[in-house]
C-alpha atoms as a PDB file:
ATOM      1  CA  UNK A   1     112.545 -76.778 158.901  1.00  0.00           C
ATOM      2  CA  UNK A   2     113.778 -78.047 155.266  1.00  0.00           C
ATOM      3  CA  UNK A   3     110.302 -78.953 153.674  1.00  0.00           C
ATOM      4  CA  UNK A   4     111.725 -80.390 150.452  1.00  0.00           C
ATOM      5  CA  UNK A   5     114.625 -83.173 150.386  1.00  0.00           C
ATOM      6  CA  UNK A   6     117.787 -82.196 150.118  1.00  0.00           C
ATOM      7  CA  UNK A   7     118.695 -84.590 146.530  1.00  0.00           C
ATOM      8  CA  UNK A   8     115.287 -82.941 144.854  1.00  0.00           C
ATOM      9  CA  UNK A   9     117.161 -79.554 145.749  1.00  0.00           C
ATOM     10  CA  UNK A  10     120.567 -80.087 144.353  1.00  0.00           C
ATOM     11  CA  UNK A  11     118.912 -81.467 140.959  1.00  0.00           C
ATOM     12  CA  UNK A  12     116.609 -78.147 140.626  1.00  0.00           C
ATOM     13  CA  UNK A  13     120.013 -76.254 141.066  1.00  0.00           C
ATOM     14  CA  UNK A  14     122.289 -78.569 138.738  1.00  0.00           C
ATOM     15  CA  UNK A  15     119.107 -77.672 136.008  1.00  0.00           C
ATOM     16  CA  UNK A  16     119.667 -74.278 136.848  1.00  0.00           C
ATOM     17  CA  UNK A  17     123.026 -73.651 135.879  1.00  0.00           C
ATOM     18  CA  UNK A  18     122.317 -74.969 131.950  1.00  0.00           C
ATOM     19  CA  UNK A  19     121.814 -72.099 129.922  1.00  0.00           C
ATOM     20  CA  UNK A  20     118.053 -70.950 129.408  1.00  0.00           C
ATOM     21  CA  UNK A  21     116.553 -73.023 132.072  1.00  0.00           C
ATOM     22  CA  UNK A  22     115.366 -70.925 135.301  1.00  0.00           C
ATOM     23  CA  UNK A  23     114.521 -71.997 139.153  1.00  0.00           C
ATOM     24  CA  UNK A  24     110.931 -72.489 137.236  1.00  0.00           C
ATOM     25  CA  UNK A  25     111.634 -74.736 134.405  1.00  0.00           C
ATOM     26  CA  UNK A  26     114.484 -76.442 136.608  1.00  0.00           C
ATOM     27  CA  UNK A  27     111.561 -77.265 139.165  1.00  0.00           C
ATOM     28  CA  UNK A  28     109.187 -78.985 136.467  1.00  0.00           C
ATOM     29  CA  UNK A  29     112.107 -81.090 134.863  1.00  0.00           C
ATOM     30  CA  UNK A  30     113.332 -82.426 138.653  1.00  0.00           C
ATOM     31  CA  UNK A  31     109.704 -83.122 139.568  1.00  0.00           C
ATOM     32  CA  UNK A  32     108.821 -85.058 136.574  1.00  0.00           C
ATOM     33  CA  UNK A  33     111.968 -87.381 136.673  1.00  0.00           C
ATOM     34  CA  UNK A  34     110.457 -88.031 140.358  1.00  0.00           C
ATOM     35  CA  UNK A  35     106.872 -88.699 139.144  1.00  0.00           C
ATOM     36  CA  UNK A  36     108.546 -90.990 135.985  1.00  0.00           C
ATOM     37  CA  UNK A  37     109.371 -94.488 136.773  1.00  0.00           C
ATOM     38  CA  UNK A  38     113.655 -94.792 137.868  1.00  0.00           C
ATOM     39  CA  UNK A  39     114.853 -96.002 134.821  1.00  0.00           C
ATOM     40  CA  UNK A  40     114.355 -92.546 132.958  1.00  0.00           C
ATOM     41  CA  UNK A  41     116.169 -90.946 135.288  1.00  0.00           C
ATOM     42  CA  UNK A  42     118.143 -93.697 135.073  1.00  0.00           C
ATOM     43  CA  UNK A  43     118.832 -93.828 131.579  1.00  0.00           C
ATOM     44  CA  UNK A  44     119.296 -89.539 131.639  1.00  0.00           C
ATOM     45  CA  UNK A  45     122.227 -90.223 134.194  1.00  0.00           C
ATOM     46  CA  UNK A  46     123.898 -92.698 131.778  1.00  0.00           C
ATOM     47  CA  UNK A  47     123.884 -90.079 128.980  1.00  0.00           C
ATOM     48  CA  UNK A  48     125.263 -87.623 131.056  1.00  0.00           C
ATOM     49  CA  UNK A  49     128.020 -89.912 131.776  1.00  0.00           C
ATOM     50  CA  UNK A  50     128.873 -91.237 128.365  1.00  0.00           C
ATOM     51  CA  UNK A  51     128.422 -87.492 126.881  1.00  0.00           C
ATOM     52  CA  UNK A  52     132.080 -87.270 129.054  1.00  0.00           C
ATOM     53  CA  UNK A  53     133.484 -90.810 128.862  1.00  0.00           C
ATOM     54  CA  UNK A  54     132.612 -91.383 124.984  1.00  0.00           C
ATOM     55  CA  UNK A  55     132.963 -87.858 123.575  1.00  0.00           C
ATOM     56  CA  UNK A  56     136.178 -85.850 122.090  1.00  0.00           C
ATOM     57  CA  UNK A  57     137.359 -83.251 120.524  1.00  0.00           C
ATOM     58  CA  UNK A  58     138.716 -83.856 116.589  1.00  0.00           C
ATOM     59  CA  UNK A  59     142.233 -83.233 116.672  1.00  0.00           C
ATOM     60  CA  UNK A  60     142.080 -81.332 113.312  1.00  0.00           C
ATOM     61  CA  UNK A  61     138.701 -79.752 112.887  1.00  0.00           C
ATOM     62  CA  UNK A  62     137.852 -79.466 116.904  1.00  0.00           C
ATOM     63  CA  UNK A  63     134.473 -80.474 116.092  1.00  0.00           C
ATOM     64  CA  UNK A  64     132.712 -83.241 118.870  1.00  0.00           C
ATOM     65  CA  UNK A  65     133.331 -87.064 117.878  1.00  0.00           C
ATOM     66  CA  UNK A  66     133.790 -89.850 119.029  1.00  0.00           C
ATOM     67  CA  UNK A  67     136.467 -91.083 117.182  1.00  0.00           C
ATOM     68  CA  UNK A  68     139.475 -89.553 116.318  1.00  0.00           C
ATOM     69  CA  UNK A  69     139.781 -88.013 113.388  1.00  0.00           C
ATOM     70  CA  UNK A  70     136.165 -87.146 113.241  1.00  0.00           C
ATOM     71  CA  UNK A  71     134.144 -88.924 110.580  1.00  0.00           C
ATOM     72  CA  UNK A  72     134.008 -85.528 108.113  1.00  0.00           C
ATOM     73  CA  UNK A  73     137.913 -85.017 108.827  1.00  0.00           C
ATOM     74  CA  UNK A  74     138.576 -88.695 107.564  1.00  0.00           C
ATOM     75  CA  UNK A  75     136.326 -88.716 104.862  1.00  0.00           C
ATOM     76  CA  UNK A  76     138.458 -89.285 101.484  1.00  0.00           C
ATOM     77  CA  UNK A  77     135.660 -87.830  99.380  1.00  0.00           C
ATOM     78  CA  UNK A  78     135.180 -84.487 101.477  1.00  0.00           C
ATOM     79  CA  UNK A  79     136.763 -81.521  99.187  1.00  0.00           C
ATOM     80  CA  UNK A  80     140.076 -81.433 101.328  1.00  0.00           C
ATOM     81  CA  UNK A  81     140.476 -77.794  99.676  1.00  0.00           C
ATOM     82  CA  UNK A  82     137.582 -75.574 101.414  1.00  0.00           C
ATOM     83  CA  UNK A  83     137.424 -74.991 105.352  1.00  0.00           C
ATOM     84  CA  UNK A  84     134.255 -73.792 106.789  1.00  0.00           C
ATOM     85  CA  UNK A  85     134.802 -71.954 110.159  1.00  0.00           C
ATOM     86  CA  UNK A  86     132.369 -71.990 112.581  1.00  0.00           C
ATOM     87  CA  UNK A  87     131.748 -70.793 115.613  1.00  0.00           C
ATOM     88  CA  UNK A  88     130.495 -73.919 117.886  1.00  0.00           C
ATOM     89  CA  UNK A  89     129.679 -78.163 117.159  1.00  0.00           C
ATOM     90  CA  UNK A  90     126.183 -76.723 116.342  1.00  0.00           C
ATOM     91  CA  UNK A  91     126.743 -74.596 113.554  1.00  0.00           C
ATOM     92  CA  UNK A  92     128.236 -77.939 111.824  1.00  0.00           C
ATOM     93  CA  UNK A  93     124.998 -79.763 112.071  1.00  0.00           C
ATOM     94  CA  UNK A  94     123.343 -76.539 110.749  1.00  0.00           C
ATOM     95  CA  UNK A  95     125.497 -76.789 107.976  1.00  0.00           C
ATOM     96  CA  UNK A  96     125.056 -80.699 107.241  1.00  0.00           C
ATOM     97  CA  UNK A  97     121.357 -80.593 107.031  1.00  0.00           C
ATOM     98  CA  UNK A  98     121.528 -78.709 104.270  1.00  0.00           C
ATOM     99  CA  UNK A  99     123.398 -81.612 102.201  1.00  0.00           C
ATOM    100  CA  UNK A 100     125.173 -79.202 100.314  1.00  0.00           C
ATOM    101  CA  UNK A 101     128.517 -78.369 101.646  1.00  0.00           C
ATOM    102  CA  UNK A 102     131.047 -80.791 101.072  1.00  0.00           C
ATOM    103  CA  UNK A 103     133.610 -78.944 102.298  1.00  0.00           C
ATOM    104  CA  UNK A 104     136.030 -79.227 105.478  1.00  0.00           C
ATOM    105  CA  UNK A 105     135.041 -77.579 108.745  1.00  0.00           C
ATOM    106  CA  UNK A 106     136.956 -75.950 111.761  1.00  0.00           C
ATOM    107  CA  UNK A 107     135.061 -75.584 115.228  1.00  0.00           C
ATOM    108  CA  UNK A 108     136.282 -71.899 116.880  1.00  0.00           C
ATOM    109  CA  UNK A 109     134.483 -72.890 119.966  1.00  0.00           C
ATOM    110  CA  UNK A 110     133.090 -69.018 120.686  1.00  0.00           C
ATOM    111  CA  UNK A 111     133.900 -65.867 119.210  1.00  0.00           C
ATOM    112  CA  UNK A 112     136.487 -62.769 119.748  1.00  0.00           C
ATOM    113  CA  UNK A 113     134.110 -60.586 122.908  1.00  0.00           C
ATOM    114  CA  UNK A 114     136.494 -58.263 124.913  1.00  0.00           C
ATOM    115  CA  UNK A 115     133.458 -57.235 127.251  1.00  0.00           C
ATOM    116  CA  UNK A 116     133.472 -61.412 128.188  1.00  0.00           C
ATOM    117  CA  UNK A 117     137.387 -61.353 128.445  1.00  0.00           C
ATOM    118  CA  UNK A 118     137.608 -63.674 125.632  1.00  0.00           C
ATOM    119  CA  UNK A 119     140.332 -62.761 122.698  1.00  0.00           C
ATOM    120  CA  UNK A 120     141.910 -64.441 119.768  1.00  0.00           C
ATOM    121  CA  UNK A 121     143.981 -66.902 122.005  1.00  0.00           C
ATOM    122  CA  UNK A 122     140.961 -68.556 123.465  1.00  0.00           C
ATOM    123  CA  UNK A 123     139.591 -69.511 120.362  1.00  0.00           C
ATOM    124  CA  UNK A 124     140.688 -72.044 117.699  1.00  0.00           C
ATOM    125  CA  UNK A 125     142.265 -69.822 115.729  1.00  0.00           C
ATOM    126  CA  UNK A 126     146.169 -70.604 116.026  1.00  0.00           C
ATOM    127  CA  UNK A 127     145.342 -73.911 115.268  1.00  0.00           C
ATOM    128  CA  UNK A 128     142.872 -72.963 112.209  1.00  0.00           C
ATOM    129  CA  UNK A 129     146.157 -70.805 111.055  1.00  0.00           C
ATOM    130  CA  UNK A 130     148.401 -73.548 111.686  1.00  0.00           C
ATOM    131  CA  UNK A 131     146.251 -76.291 109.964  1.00  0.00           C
ATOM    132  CA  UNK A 132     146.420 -74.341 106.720  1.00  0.00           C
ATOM    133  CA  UNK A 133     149.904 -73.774 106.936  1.00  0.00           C
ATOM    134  CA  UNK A 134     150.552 -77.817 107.048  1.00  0.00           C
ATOM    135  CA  UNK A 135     148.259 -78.577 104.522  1.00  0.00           C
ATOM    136  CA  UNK A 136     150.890 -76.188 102.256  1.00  0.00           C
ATOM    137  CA  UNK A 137     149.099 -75.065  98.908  1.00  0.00           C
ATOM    138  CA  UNK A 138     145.986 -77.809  99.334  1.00  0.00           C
ATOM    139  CA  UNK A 139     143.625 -75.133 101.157  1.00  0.00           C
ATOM    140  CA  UNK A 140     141.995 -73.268  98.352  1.00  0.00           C
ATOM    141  CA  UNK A 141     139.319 -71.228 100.527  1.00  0.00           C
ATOM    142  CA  UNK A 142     138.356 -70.443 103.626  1.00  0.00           C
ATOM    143  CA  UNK A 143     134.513 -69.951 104.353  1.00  0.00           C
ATOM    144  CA  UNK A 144     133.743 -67.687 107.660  1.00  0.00           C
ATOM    145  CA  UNK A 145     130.435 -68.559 108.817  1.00  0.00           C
ATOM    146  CA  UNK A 146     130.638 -66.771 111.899  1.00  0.00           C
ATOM    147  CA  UNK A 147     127.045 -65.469 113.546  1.00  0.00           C
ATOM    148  CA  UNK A 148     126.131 -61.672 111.832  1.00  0.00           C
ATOM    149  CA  UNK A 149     126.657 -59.698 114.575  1.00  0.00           C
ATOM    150  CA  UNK A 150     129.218 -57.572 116.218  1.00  0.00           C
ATOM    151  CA  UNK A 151     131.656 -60.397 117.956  1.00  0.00           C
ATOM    152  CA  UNK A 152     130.958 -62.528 114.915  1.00  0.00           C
ATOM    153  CA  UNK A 153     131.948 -59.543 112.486  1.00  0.00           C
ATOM    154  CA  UNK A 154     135.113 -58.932 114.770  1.00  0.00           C
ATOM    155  CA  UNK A 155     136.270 -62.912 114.817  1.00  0.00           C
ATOM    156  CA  UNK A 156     135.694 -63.002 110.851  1.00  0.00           C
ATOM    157  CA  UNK A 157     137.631 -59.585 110.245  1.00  0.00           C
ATOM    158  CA  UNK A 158     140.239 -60.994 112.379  1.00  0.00           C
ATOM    159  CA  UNK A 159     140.903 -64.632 110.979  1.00  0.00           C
ATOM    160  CA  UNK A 160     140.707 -62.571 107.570  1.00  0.00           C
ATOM    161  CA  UNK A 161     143.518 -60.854 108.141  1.00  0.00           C
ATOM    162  CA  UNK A 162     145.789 -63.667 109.150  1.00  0.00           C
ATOM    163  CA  UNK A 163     145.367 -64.919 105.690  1.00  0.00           C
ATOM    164  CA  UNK A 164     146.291 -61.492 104.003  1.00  0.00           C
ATOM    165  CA  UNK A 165     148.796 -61.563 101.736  1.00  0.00           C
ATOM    166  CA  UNK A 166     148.394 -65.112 100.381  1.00  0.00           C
ATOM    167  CA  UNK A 167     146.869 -67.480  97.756  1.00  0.00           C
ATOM    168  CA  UNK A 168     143.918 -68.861  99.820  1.00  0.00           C
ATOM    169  CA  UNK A 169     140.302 -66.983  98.823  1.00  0.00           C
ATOM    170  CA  UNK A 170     138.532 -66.036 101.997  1.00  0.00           C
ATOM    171  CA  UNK A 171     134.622 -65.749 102.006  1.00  0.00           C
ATOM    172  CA  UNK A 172     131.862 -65.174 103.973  1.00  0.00           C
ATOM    173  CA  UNK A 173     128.441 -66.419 104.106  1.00  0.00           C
ATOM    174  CA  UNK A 174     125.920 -64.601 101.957  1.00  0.00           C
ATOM    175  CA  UNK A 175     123.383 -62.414 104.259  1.00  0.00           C
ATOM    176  CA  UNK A 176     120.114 -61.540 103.547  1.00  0.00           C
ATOM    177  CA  UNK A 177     116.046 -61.911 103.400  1.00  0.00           C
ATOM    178  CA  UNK A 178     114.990 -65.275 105.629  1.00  0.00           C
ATOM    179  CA  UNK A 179     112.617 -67.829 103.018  1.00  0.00           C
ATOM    180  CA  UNK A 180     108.926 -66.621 104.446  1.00  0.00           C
ATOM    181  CA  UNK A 181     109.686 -63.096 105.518  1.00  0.00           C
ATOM    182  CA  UNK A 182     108.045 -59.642 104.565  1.00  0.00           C
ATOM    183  CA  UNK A 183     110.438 -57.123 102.909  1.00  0.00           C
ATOM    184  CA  UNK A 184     108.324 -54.736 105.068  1.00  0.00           C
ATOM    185  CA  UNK A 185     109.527 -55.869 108.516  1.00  0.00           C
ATOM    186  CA  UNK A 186     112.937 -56.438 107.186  1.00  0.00           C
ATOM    187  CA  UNK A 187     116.073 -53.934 108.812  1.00  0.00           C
ATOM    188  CA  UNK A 188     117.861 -51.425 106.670  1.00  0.00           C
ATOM    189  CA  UNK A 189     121.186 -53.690 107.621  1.00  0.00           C
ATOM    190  CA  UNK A 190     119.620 -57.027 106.125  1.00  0.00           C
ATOM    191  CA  UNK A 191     118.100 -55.041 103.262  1.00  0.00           C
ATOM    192  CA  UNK A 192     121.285 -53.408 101.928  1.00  0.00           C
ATOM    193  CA  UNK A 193     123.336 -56.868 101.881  1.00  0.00           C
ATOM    194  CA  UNK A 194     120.395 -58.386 100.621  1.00  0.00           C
ATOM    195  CA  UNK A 195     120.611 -56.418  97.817  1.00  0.00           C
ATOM    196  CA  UNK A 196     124.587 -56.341  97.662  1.00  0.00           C
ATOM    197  CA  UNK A 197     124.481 -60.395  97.888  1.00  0.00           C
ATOM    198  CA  UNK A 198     121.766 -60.302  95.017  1.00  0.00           C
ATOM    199  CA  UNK A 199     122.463 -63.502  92.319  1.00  0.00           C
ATOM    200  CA  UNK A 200     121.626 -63.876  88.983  1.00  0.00           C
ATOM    201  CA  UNK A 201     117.968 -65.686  88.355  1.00  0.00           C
END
């Protein structure tokens, strides 16, 4: 005998399948749009739908938008000659908060991980290759902001290398000591580029 309805069911296991939410947390969330008044659930159901209908892919950074080019892609007083690569939309808004890039960005949308099946040509980066090359001599440097570990290591190594050779100045993001943490609990790894990244006081 089926004990709970068959629509509270399929929500529990649409919740499920997002990443980080269990048969637990997936429970709580379907029960408390039931105990909320419609129009929450409602109004979550709308989002859902416009998050589809109203939002795109920029055709030149591959960042999320609405509009096409994106609003940092058509912005005239962005520095048109640095490109910051990232690895998904929310590395960009990890970026923005700190109000000091000004800078160009270009979405990867994962990184290189052969164990996942995923390689070079399901990522971004023919089209990161090919936006430089049409921008001719404009494209003064190329910032990897990729994640610090192995696949993110890989994927910057990799877009490095299809920039050998030329005029373009390829960074990556300085690594090092978190603001608030103990040089106690701190790895060997993060030590040794802290003190390789050191600056000048």
């Amino acid at each position: 005998m089926q004990v709970t309805p068959v629509p509270v069911l399929k929500l529990i296991d649409e919740f499920s399948r997002l990443p980080g939410i269990g048969p637990k947390t997936a429970s709580r969330l379907t029960f408390y749009l039931l105990r909320n008044p419609a129009d929450r659930a409602v109004a979550l159901a709308d989002a859902l739908r416009e998050l589809h209908e109203k939002v795109l892919f920029c055709s030149q950074c591959f960042n999320i938008t609405e509009t096409d080019p994106c609003p940092v892609c058509s912005d005239e007083h962005r520095n048109q000659a640095i490109i910051c690569v990232v690895e998904e939309p929310l590395d960009v808004l990890a970026i923005e908060r700190t109000r000091d890039y000004q800078g160009l960005y270009h979405v990867l949308h994962g990184v290189i991980a052969p164990v996942e099946g995923i390689g070079p040509e399901d990522l971004k980066i023919g089209e990161l290759v090919e936006r430089v090359r049409n921008k001719g001599d404009e494209v003064r440097e190329i910032i990897i902001a990729t994640n610090p570990n192995l696949e993110g290591e890989a994927t910057a190594m990799y877009i490095a290398r299809q920039f050998q050779g030329g005029n373009i100045k390829i960074t990556r993001l300085a690594r090092g000591l978190p603001v608030g943490g103990d040089l106690e609990y701190a790895d060997e790894i993060t030590l040794s580029r802290a003190l390789s990244g050191r600056s000048e006081m």
